[in-house]
Protein backbone atom coordinates (compact mmCIF):
# COMPACT_ATOMS: atom_id res chain seq x y z
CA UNK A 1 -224.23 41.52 7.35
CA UNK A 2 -225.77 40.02 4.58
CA UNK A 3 -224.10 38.59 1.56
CA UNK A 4 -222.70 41.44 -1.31
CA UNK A 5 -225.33 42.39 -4.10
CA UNK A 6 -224.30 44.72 -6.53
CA UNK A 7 -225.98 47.64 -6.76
CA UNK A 8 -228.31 47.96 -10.30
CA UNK A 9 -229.81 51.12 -9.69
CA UNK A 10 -229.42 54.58 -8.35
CA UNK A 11 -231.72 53.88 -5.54
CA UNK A 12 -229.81 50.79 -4.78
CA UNK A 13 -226.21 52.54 -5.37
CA UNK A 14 -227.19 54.85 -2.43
CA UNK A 15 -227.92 52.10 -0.17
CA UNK A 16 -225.06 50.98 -0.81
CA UNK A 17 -223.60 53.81 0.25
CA UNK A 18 -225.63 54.71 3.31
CA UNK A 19 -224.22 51.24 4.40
CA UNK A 20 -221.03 52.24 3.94
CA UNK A 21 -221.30 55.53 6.01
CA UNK A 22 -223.16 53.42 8.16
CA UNK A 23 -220.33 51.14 8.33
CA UNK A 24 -217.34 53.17 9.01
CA UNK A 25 -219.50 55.59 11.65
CA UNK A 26 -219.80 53.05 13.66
CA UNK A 27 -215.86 51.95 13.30
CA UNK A 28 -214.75 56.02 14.26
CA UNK A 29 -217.39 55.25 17.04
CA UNK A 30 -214.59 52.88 18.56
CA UNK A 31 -211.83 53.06 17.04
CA UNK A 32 -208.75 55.52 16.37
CA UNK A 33 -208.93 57.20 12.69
CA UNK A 34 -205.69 55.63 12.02
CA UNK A 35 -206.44 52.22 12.55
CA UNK A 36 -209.53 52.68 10.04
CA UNK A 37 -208.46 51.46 6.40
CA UNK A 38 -210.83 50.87 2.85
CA UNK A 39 -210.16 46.64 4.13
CA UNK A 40 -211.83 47.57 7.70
CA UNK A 41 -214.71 48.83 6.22
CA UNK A 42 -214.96 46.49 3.76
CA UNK A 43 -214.81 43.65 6.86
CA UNK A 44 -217.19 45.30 8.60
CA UNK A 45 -219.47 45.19 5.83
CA UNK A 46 -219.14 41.32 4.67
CA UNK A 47 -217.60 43.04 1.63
CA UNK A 48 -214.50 42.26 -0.39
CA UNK A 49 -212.52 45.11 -0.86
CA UNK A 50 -212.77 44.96 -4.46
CA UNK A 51 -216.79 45.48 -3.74
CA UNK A 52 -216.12 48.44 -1.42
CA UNK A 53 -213.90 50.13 -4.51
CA UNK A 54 -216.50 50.22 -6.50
CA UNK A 55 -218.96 53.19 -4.95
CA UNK A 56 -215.69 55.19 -2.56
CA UNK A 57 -211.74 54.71 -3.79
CA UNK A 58 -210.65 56.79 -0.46
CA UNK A 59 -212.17 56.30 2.78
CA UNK A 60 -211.37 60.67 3.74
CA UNK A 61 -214.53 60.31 0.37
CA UNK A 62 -216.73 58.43 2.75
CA UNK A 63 -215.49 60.96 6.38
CA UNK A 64 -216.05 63.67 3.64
CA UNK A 65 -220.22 62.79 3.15
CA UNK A 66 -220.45 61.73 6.97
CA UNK A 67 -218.87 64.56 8.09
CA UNK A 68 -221.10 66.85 5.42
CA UNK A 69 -224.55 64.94 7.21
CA UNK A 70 -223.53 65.32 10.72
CA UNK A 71 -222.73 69.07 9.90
CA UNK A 72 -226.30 69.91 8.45
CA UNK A 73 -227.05 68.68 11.80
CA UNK A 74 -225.12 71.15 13.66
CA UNK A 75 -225.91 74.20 11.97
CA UNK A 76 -229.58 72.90 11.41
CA UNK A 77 -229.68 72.86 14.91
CA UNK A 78 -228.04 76.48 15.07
CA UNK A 79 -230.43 77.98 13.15
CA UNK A 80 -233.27 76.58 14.93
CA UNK A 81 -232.32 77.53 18.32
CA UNK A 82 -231.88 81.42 17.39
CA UNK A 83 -235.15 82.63 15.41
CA UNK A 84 -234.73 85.92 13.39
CA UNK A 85 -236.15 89.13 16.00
CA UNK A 86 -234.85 86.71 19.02
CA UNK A 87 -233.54 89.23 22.17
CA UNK A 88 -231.40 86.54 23.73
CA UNK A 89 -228.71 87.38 26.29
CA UNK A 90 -225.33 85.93 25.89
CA UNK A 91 -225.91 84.29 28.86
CA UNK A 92 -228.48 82.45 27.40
CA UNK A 93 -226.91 81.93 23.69
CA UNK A 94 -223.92 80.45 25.47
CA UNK A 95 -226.27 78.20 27.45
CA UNK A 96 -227.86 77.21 24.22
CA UNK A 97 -225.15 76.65 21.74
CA UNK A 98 -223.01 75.34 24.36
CA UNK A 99 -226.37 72.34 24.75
CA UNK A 100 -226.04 71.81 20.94
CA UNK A 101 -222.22 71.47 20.64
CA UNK A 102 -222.35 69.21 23.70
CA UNK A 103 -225.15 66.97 21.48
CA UNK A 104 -223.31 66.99 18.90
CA UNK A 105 -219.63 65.84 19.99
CA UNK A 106 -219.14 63.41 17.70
CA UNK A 107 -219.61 66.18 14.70
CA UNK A 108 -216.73 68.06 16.60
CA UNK A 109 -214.69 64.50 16.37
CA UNK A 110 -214.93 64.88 12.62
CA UNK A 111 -214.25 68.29 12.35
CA UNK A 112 -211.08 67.76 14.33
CA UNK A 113 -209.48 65.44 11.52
CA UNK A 114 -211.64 67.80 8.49
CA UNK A 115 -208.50 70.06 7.27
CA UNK A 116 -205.81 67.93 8.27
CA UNK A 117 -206.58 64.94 7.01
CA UNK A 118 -209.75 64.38 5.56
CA UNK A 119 -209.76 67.47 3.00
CA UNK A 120 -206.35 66.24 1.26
CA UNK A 121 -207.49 63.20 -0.09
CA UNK A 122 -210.77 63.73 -1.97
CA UNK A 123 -211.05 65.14 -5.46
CA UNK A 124 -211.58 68.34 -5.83
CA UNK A 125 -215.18 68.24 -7.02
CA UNK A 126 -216.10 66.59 -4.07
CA UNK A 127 -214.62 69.37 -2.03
CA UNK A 128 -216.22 72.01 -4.03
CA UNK A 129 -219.65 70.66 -2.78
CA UNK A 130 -218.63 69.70 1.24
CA UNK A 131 -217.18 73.92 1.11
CA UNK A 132 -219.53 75.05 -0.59
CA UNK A 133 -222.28 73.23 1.94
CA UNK A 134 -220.32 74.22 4.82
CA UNK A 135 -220.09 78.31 3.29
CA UNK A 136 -224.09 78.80 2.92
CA UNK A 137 -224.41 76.95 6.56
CA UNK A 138 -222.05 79.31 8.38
CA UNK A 139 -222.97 82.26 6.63
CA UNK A 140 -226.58 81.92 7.37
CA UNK A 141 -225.79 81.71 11.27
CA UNK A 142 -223.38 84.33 11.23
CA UNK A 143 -225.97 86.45 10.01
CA UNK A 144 -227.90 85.70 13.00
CA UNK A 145 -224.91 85.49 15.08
CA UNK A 146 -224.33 89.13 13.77
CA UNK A 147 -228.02 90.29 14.71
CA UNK A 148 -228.17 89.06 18.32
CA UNK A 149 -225.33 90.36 19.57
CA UNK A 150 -224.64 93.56 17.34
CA UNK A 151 -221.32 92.62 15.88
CA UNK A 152 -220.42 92.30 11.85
CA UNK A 153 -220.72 89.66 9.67
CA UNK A 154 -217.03 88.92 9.69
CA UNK A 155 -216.60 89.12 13.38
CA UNK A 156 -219.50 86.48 13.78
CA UNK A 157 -217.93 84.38 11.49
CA UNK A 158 -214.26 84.49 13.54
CA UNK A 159 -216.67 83.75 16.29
CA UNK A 160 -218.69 80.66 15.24
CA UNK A 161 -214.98 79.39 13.78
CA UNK A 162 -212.81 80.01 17.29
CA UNK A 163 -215.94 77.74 19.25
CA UNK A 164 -215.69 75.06 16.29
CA UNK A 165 -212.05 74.78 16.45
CA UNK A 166 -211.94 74.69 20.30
CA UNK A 167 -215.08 72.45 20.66
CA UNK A 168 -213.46 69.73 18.09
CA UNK A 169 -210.09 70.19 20.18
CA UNK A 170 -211.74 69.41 23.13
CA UNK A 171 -213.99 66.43 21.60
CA UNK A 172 -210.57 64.53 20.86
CA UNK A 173 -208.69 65.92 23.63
CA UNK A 174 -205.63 62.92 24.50
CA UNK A 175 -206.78 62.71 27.95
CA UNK A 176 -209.39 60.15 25.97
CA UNK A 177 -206.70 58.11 24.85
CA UNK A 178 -206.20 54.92 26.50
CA UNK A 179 -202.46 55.19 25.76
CA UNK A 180 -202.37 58.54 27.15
CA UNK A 181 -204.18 57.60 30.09
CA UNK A 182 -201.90 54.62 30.55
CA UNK A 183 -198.98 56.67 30.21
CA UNK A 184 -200.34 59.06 32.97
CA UNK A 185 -200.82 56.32 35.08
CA UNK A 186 -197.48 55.04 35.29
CA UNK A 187 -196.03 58.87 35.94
CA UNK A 188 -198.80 59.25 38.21
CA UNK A 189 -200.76 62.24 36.93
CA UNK A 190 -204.22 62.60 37.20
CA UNK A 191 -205.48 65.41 34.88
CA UNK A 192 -208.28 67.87 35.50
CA UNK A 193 -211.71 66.46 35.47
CA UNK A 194 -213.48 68.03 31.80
CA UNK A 195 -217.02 68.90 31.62
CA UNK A 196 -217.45 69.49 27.88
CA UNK A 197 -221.15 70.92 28.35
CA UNK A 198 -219.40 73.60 31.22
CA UNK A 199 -216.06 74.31 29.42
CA UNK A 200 -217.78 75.13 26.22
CA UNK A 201 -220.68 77.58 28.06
CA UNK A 202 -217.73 78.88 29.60
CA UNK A 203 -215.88 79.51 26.49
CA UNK A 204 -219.06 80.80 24.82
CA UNK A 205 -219.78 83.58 27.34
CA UNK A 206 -216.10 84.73 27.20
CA UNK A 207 -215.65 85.03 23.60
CA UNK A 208 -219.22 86.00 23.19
CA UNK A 209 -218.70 89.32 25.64
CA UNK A 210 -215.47 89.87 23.72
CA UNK A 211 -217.02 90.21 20.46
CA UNK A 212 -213.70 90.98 18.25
């Protein structure tokens, strides 16, 4: 990457920043959140460290905003899929949502390390605006989650947060490890086969008919 340039404007401060998402993105792309630090992203970017502390002094600031674009993604998708006055079956809302979750994996990789990790380490201003974000997105599709299948607001809400949960448990499930699937290896275990498009459809359509 090229050579470090400060930043002398607010048009260039946010390139700076969209390098920086850019940047660590493509680290989580390979590499185990652990083994991502402030000096990894600062060597992936030709950066000193010192440059990198001057636009993010956490990197759970920099998951926060990637995480925050990746689920305006998600729920944009969401809410295009189901028009208002839509008569879709659950078979076919499961079919659907389970095709977006399945596209968008690597938002249900971020969402896996959002509460644990992630969320206790930002200030609390930045939270504010990644809740408040997250709040207006899920409301709006539990509304239509609500309308389509003839539930309450409250029980489309437990919905769309049961599939998020399990679809961000299943995007890192340890069966992706290498170590794990060393480890298997040696005891010789061969796990299931997943299909994360058919487990999630599957899990749709369940807790879809259940509707509590």
């Amino acid at each position: 990457m090229a050579d470090y340039i400060r930043a002398r404007s607010d048009e260039h401060k946010e390139e700076r920043l969209t390098q920086i998402k850019e940047a660590t993105a493509e680290l989580f792309a390979s590499c185990p959140y652990s083994e991502i630090t402030l000096t990894t992203i600062a060597e992936k970017l030709g950066w000193s460290r010192a440059n990198l502390y001057k636009y993010v002094t956490t990197k759970e600031e920099i998951f926060l905003e990637i995480s925050a674009e990746k689920m305006s993604a998600y729920y944009g998708s969401l809410l295009s899929a189901f028009p208002q006055g839509n008569n879709f079956s659950i078979d076919v809302i499961a079919e659907v949502w389970a095709g977006i979750l399945n596209a968008n994996q690597d938002y249900m990789r971020y969402v896996s390390y959002l509460n644990p990790v992630i969320e206790t380490n930002v200030t609390v201003e930045r939270l504010a605006v990644f809740k408040k974000k997250y709040y207006d997105f899920a409301n709006d599709f539990c509304k239509c989650l609500s309308r389509m299948i003839g539930i309450s607001q409250d029980a489309a809400y437990k919905i769309q947060l049961d599939v998020l949960f399990y679809a961000s448990s299943n995007a890192v499930c340890c069966y992706k490890n290498p170590l794990v699937q060393e480890a298997l290896r040696q005891i010789n275990i061969t796990p299931l086969p997943m299909d994360f498009y058919k487990d999630m459809k599957d899990f749709l359509k369940m807790r879809l008919e259940w509707k509590e």
